[in-house]
PDB file of N, CA and C in Angstrom:
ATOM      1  N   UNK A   1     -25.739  34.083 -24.253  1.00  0.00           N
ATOM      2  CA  UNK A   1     -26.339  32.980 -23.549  1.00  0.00           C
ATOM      3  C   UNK A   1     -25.520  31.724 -23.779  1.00  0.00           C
ATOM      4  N   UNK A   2     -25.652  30.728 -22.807  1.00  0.00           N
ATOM      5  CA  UNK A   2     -24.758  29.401 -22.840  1.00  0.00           C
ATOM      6  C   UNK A   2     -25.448  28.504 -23.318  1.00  0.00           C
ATOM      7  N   UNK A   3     -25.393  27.924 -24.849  1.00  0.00           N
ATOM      8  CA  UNK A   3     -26.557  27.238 -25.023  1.00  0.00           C
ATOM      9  C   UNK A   3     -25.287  25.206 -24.788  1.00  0.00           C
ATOM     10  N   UNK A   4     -26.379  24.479 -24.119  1.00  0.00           N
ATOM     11  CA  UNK A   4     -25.539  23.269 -23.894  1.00  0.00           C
ATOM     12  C   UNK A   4     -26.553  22.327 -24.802  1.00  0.00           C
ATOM     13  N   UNK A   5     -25.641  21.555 -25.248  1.00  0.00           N
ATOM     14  CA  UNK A   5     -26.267  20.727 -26.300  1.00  0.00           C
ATOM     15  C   UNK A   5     -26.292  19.424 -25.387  1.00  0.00           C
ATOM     16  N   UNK A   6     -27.649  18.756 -25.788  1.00  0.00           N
ATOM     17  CA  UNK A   6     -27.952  17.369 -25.562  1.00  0.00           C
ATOM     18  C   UNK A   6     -26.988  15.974 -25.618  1.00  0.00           C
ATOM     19  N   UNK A   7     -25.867  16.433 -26.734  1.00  0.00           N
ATOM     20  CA  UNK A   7     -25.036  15.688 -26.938  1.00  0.00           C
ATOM     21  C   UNK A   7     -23.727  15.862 -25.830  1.00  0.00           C
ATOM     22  N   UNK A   8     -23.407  16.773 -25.415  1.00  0.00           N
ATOM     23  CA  UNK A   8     -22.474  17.562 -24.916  1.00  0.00           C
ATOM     24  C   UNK A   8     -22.907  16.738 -23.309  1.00  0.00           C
ATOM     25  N   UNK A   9     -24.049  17.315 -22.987  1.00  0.00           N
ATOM     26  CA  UNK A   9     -24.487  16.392 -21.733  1.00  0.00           C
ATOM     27  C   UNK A   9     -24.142  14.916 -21.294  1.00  0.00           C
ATOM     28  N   UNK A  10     -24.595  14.327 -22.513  1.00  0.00           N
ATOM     29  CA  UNK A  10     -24.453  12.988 -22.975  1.00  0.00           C
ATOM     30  C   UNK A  10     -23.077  12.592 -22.467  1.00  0.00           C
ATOM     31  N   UNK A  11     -21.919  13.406 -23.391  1.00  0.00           N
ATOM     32  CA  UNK A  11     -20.810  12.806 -23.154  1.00  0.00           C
ATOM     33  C   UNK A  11     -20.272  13.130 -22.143  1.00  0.00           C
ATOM     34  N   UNK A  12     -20.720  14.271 -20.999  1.00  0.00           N
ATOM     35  CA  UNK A  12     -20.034  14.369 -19.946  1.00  0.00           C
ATOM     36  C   UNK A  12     -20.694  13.280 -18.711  1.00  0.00           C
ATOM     37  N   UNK A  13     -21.911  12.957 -19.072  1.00  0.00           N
ATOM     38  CA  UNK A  13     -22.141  11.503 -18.039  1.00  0.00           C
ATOM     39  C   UNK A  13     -21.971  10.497 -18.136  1.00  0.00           C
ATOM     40  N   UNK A  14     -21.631  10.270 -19.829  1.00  0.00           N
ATOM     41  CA  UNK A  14     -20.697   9.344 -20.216  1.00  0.00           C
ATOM     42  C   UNK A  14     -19.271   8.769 -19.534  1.00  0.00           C
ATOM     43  N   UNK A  15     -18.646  10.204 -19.646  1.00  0.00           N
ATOM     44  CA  UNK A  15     -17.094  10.128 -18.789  1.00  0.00           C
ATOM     45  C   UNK A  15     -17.461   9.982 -17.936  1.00  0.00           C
ATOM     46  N   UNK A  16     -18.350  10.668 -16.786  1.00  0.00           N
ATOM     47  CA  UNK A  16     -18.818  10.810 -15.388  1.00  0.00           C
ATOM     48  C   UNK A  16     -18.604   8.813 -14.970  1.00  0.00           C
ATOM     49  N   UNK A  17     -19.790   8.262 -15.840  1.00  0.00           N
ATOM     50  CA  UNK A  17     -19.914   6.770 -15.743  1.00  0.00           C
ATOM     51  C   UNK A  17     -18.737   5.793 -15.650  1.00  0.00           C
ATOM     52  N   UNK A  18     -18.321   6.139 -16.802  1.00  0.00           N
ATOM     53  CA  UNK A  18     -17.230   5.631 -17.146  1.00  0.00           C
ATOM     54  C   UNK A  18     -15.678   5.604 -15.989  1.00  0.00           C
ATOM     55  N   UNK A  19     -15.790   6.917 -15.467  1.00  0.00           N
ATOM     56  CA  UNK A  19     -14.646   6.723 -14.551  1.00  0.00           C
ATOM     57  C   UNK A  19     -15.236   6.321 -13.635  1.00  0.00           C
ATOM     58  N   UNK A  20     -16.326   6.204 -12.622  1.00  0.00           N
ATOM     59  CA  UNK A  20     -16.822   5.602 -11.708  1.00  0.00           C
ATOM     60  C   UNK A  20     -16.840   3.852 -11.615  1.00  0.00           C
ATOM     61  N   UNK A  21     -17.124   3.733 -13.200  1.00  0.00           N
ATOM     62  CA  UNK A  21     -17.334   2.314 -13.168  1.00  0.00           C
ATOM     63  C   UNK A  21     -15.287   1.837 -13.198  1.00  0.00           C
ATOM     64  N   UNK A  22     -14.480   2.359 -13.629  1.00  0.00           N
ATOM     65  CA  UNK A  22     -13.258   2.087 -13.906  1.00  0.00           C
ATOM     66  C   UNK A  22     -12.584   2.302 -12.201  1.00  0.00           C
ATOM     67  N   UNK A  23     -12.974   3.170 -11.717  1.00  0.00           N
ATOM     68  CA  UNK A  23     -12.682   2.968 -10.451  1.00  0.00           C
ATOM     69  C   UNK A  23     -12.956   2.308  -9.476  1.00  0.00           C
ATOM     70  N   UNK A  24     -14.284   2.162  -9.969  1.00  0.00           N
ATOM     71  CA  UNK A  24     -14.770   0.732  -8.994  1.00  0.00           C
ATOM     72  C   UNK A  24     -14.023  -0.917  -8.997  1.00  0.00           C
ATOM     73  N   UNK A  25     -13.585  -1.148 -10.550  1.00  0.00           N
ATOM     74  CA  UNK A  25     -13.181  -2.197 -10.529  1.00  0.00           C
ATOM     75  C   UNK A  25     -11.720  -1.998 -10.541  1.00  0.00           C
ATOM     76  N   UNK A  26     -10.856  -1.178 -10.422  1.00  0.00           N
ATOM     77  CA  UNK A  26      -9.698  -0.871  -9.601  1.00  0.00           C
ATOM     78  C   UNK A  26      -9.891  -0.740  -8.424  1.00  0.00           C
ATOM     79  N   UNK A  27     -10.962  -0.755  -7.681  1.00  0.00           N
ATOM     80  CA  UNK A  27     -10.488  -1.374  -5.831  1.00  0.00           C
ATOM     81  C   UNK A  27     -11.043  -2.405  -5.804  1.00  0.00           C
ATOM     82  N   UNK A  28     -12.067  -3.163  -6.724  1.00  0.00           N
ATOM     83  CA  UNK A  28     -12.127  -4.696  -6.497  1.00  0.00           C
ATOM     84  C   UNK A  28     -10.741  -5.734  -6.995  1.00  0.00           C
ATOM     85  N   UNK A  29     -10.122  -5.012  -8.007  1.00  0.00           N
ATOM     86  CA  UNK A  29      -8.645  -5.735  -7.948  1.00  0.00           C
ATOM     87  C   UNK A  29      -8.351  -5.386  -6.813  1.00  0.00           C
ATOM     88  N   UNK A  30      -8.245  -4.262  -6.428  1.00  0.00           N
ATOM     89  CA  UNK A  30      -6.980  -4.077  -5.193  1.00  0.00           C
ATOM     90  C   UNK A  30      -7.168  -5.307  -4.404  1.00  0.00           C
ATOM     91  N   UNK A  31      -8.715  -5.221  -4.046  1.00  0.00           N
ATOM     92  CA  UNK A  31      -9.162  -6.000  -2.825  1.00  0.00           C
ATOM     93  C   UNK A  31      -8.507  -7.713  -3.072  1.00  0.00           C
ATOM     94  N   UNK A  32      -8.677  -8.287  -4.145  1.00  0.00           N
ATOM     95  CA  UNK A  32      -8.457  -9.354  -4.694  1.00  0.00           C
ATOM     96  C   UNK A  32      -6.524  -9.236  -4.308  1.00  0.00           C
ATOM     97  N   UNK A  33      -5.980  -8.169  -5.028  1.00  0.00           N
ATOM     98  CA  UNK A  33      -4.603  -8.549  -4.508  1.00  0.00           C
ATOM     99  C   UNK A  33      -4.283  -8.256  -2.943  1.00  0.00           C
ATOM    100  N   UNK A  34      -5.064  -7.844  -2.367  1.00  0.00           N
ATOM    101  CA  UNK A  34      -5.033  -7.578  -0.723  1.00  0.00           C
ATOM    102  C   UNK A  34      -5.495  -9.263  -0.209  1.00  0.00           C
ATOM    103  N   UNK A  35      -6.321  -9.923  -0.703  1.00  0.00           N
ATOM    104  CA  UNK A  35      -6.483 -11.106  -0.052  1.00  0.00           C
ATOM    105  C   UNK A  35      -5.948 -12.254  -0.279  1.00  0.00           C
ATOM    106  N   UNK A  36      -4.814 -12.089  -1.364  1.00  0.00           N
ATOM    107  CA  UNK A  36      -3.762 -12.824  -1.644  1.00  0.00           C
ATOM    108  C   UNK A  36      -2.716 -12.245  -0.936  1.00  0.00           C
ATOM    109  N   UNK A  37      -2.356 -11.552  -0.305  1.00  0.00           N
ATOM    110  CA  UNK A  37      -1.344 -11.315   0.934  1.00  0.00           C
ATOM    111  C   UNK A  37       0.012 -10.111  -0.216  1.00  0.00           C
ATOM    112  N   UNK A  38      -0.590  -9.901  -1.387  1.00  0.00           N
ATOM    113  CA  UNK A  38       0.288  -9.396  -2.204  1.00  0.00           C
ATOM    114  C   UNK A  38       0.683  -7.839  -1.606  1.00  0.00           C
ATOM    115  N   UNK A  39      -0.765  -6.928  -1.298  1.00  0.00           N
ATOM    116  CA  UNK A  39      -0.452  -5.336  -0.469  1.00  0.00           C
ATOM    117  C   UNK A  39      -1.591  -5.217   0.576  1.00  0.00           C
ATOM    118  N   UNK A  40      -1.127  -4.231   1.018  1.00  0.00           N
ATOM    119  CA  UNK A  40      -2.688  -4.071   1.955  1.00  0.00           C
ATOM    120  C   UNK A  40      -3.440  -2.362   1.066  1.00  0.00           C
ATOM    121  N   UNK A  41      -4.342  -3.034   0.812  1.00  0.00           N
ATOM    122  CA  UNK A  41      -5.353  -2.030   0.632  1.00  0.00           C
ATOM    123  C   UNK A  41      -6.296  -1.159   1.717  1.00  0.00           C
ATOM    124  N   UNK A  42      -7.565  -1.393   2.009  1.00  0.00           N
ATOM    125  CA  UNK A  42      -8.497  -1.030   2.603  1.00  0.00           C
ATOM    126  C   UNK A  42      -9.229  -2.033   4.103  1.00  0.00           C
ATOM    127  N   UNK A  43      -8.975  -2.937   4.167  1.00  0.00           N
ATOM    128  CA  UNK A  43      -9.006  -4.338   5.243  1.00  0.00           C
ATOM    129  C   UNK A  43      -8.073  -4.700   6.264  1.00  0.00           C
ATOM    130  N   UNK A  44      -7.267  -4.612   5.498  1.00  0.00           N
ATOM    131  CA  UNK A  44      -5.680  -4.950   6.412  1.00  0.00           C
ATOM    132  C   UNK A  44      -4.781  -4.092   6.509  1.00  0.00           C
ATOM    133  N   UNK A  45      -4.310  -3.576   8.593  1.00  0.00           N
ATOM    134  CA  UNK A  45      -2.978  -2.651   8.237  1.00  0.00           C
ATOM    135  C   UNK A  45      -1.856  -3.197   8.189  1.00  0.00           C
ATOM    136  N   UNK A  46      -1.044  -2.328   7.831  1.00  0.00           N
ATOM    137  CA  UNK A  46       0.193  -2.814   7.824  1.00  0.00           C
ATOM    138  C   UNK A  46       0.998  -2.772   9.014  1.00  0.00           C
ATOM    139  N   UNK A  47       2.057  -3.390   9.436  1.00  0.00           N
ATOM    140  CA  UNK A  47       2.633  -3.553  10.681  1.00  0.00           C
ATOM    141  C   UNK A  47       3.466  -2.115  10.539  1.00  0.00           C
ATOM    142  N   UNK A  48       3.519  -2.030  12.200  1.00  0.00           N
ATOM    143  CA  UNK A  48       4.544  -0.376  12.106  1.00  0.00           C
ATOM    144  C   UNK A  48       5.298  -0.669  11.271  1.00  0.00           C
ATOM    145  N   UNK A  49       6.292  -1.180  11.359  1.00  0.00           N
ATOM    146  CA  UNK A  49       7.765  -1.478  10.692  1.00  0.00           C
ATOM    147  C   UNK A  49       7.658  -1.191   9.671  1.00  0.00           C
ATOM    148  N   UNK A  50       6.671  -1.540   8.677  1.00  0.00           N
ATOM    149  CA  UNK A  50       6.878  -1.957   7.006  1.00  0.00           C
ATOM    150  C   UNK A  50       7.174  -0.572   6.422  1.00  0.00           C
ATOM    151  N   UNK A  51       6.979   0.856   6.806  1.00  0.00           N
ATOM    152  CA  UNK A  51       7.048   1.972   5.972  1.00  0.00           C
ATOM    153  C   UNK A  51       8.599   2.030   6.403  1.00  0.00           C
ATOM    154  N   UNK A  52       8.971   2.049   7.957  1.00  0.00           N
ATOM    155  CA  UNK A  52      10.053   2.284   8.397  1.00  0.00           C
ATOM    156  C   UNK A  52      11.091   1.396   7.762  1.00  0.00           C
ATOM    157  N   UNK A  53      10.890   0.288   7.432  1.00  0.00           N
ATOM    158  CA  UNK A  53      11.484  -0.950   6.900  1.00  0.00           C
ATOM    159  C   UNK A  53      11.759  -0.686   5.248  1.00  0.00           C
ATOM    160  N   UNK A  54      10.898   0.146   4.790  1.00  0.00           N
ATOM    161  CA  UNK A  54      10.776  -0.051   3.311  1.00  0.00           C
ATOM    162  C   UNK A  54      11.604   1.682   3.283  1.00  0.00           C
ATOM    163  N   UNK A  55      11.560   2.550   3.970  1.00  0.00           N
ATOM    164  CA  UNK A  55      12.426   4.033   4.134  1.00  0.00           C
ATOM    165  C   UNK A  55      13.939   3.698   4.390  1.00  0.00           C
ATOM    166  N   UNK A  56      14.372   2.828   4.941  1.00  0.00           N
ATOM    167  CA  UNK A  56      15.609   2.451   5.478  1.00  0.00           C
ATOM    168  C   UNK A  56      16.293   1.787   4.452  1.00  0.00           C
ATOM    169  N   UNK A  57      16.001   0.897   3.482  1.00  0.00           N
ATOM    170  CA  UNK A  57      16.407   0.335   2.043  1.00  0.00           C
ATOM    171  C   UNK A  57      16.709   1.370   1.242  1.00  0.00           C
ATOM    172  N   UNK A  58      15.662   2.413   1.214  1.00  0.00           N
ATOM    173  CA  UNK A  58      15.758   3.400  -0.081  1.00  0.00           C
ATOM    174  C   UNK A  58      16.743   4.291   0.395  1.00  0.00           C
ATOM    175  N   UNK A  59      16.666   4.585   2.077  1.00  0.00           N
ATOM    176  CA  UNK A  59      18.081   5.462   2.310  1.00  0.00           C
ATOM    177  C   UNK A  59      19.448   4.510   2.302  1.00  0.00           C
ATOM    178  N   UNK A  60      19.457   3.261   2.094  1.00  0.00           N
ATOM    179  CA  UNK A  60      20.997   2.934   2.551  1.00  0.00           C
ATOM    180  C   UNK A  60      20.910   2.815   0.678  1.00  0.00           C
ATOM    181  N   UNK A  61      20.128   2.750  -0.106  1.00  0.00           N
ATOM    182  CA  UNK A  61      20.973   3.193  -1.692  1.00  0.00           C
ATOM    183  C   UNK A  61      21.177   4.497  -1.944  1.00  0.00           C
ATOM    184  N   UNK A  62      20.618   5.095  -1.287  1.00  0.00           N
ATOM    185  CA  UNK A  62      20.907   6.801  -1.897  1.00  0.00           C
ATOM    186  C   UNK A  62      22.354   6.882  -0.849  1.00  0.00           C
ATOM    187  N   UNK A  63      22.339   6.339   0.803  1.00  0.00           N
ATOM    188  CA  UNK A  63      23.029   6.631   1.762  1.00  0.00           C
ATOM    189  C   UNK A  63      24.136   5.175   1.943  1.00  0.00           C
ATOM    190  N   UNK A  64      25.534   5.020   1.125  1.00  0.00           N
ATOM    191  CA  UNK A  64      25.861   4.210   1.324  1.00  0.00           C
ATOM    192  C   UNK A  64      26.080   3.878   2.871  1.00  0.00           C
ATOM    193  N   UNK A  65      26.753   4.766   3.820  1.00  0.00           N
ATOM    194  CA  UNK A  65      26.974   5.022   5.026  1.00  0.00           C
ATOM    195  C   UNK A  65      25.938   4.369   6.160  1.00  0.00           C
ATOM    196  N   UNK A  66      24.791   4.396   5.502  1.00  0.00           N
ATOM    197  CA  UNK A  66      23.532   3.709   6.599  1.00  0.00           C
ATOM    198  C   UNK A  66      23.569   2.335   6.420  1.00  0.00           C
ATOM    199  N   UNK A  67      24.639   1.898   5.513  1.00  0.00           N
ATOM    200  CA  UNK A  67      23.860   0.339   5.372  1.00  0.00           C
ATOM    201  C   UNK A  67      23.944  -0.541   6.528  1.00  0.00           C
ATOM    202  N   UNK A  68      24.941  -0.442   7.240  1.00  0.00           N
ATOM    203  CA  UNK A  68      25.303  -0.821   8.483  1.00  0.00           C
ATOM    204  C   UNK A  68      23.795  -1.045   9.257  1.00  0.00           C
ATOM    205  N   UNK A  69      23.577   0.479   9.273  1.00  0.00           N
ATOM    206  CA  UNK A  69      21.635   0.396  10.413  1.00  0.00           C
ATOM    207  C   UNK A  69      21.067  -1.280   9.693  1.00  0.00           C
ATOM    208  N   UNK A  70      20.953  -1.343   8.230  1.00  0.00           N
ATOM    209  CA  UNK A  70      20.256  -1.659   7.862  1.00  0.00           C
ATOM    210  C   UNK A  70      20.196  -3.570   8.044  1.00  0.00           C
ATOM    211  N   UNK A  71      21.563  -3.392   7.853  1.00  0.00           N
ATOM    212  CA  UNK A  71      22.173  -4.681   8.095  1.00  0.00           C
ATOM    213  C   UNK A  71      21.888  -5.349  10.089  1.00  0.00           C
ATOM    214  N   UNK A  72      21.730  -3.940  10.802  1.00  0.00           N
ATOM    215  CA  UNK A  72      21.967  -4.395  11.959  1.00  0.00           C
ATOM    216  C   UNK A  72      20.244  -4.906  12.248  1.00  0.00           C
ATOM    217  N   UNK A  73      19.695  -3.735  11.630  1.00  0.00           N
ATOM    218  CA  UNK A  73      18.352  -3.879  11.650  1.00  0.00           C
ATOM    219  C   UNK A  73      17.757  -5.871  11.223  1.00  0.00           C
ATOM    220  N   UNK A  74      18.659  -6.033  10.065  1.00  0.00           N
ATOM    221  CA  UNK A  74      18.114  -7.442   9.560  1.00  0.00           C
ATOM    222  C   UNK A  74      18.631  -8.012  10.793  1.00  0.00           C
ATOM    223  N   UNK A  75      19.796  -8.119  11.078  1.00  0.00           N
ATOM    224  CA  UNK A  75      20.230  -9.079  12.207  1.00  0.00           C
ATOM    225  C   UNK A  75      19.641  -9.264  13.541  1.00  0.00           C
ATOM    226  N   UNK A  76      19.497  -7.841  14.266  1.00  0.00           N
ATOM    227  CA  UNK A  76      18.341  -8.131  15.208  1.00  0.00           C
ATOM    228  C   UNK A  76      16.813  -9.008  14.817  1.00  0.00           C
ATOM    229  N   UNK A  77      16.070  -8.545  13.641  1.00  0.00           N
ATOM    230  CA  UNK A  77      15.036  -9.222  13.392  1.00  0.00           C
ATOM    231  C   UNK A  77      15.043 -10.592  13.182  1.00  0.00           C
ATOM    232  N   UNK A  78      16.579 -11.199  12.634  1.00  0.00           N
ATOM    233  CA  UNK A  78      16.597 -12.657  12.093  1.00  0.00           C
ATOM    234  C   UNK A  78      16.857 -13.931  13.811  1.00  0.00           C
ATOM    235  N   UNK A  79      17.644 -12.716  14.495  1.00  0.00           N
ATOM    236  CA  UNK A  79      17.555 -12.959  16.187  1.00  0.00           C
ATOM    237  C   UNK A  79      16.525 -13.610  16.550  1.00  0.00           C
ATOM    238  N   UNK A  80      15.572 -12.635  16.345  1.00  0.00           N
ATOM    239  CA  UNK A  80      14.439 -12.364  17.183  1.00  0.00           C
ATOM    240  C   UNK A  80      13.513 -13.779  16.959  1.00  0.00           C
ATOM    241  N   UNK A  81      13.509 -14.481  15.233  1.00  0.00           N
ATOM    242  CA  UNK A  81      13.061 -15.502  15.046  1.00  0.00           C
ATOM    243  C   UNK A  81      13.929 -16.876  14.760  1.00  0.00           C
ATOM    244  N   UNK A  82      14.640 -16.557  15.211  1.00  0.00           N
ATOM    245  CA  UNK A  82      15.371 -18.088  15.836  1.00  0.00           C
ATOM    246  C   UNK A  82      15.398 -18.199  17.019  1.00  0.00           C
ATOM    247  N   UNK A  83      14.958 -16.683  18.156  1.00  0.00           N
ATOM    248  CA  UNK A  83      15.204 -17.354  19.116  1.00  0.00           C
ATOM    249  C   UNK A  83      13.527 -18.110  19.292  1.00  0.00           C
ATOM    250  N   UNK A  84      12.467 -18.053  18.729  1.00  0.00           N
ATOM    251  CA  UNK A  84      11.368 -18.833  18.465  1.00  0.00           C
ATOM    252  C   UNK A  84      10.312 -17.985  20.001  1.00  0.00           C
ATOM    253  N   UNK A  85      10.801 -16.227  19.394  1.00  0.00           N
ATOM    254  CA  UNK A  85       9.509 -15.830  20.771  1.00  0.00           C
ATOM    255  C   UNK A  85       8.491 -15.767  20.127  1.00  0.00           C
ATOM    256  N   UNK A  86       7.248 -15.912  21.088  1.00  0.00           N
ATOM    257  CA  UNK A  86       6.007 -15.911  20.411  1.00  0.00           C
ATOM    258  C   UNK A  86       5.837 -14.655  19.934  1.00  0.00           C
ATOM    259  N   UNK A  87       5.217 -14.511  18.754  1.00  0.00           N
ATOM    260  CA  UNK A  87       4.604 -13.090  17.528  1.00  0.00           C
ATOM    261  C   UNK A  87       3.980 -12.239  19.234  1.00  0.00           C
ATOM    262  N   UNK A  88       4.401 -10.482  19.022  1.00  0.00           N
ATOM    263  CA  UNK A  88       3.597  -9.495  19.350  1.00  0.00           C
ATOM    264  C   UNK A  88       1.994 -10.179  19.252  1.00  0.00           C
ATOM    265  N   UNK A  89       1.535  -9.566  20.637  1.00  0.00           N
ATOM    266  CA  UNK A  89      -0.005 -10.043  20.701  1.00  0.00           C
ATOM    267  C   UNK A  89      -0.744  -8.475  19.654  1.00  0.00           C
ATOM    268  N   UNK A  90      -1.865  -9.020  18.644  1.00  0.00           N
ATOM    269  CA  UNK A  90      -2.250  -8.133  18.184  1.00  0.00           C
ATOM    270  C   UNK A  90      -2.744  -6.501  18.610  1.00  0.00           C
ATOM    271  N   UNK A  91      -2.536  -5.410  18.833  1.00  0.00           N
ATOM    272  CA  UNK A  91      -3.147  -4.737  18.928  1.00  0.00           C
ATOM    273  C   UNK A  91      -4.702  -4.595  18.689  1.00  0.00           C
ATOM    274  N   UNK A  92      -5.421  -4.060  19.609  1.00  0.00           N
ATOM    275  CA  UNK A  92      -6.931  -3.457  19.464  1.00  0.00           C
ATOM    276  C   UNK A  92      -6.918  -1.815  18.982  1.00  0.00           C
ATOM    277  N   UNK A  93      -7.601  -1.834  18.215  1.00  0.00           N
ATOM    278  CA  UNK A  93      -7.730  -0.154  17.721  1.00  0.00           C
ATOM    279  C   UNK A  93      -8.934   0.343  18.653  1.00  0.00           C
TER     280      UNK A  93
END
């Protein structure tokens, strides 16, 4: 027979608690650094670009050969805001 002790219980709703409550206040930081503009968490997406933008850095250090894209990539974008066009109208989901 499986005998479970009172104590044994104890400490597994203990942990149970314990990580619930520790996780909870790891997405109220998140949220806090999401509304300081630091990441996007759960509220705010991120613009297409930023994964594509942030994949293209990590390949031109592994890929010396790409840096060129990467460089051309900045130059079109630095274009784009001097020539002073108005921001993409937001998308609706």
């Amino acid at each position: 027979m499986l005998s479970v002790s009172v104590t044994g219980v104890l400490k597994f709703a203990g942990i149970v608690v314990a990580v619930a409550v520790a996780l909870f206040l790891l997405d109220r930081f998140l949220l806090w650094c999401e509304a300081r503009g630091w990441i996007y968490w759960r509220r705010r997406k991120s613009s297409p670009g930023t994964a594509a933008g942030a994949f293209l850095e990590l390949q031109a250090m592994l890929e010396p050969g790409k840096e060129h894209v990467l460089k051309e990539t900045k130059r079109v974008q630095e274009e784009r805001d001097d020539e002073g066009e108005p921001p993409e109208p937001p998308r609706s989901s």
